[in-house]
Protein backbone atom coordinates (compact mmCIF):
# COMPACT_ATOMS: atom_id res chain seq x y z
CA UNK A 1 6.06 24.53 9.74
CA UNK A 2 9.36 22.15 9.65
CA UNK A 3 12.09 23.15 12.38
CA UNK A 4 15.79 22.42 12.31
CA UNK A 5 18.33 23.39 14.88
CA UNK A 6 22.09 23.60 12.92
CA UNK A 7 24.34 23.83 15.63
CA UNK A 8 27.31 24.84 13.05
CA UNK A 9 25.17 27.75 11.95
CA UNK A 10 27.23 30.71 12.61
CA UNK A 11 27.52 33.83 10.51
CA UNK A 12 25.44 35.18 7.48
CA UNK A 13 27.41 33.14 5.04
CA UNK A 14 25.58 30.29 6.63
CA UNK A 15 22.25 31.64 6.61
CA UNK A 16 22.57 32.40 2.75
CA UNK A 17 24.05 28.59 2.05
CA UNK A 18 20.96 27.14 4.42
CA UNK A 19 18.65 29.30 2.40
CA UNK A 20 19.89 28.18 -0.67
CA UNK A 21 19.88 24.75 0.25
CA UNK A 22 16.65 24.88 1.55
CA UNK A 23 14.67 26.50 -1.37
CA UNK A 24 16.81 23.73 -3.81
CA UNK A 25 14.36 21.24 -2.63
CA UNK A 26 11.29 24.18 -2.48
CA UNK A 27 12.14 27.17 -4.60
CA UNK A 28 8.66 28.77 -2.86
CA UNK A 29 10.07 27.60 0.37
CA UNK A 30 9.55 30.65 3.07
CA UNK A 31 12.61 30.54 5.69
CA UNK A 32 13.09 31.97 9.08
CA UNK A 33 16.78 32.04 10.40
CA UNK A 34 17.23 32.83 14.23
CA UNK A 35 21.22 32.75 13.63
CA UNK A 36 21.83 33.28 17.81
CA UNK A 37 19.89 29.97 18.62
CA UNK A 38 20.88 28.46 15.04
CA UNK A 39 17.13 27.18 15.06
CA UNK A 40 15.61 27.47 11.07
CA UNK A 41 11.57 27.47 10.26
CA UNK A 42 10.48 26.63 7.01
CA UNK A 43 7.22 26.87 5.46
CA UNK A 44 7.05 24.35 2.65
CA UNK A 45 5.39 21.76 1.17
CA UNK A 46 8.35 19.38 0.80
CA UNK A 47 9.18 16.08 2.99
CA UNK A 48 11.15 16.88 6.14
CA UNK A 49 13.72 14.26 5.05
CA UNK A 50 14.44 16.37 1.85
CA UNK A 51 14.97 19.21 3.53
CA UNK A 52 17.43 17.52 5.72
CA UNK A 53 19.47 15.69 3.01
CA UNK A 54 19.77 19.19 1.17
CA UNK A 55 21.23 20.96 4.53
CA UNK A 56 23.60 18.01 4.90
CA UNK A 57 24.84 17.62 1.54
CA UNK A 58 25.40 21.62 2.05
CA UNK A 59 27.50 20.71 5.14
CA UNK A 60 25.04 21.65 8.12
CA UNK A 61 23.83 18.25 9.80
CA UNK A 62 20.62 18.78 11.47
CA UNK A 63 20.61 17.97 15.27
């Protein structure tokens, strides 16, 4: 299980971009959203780091 926090996570039209960015790198990718503590769990089998490039390039820096 890989964690993020994404502090500028803040409505549904985030979570769907996040998602999407997240199963770029891992179409299979499972992904949990808790959009009140803007805190995303993924199940995957990609590198952290991918993940991470993916949410930036889609404008949400990890913290």
């Amino acid at each position: 299980m890989i964690e993020f926090q994404l502090p500028t996570m803040t409505c549904g039209h985030c979570v769907k971009a996040v998602t999407a960015a997240i199963q770029s790198v891992d179409a299979q990718a499972r992904v949990a959203i808790d959009l009140p503590t803007h805190q995303v769990k993924v199940e995957t089998g990609a590198e952290k780091s991918a993940l991470a490039e993916a949410l930036k390039e889609a404008g949400y820096e990890p913290a």
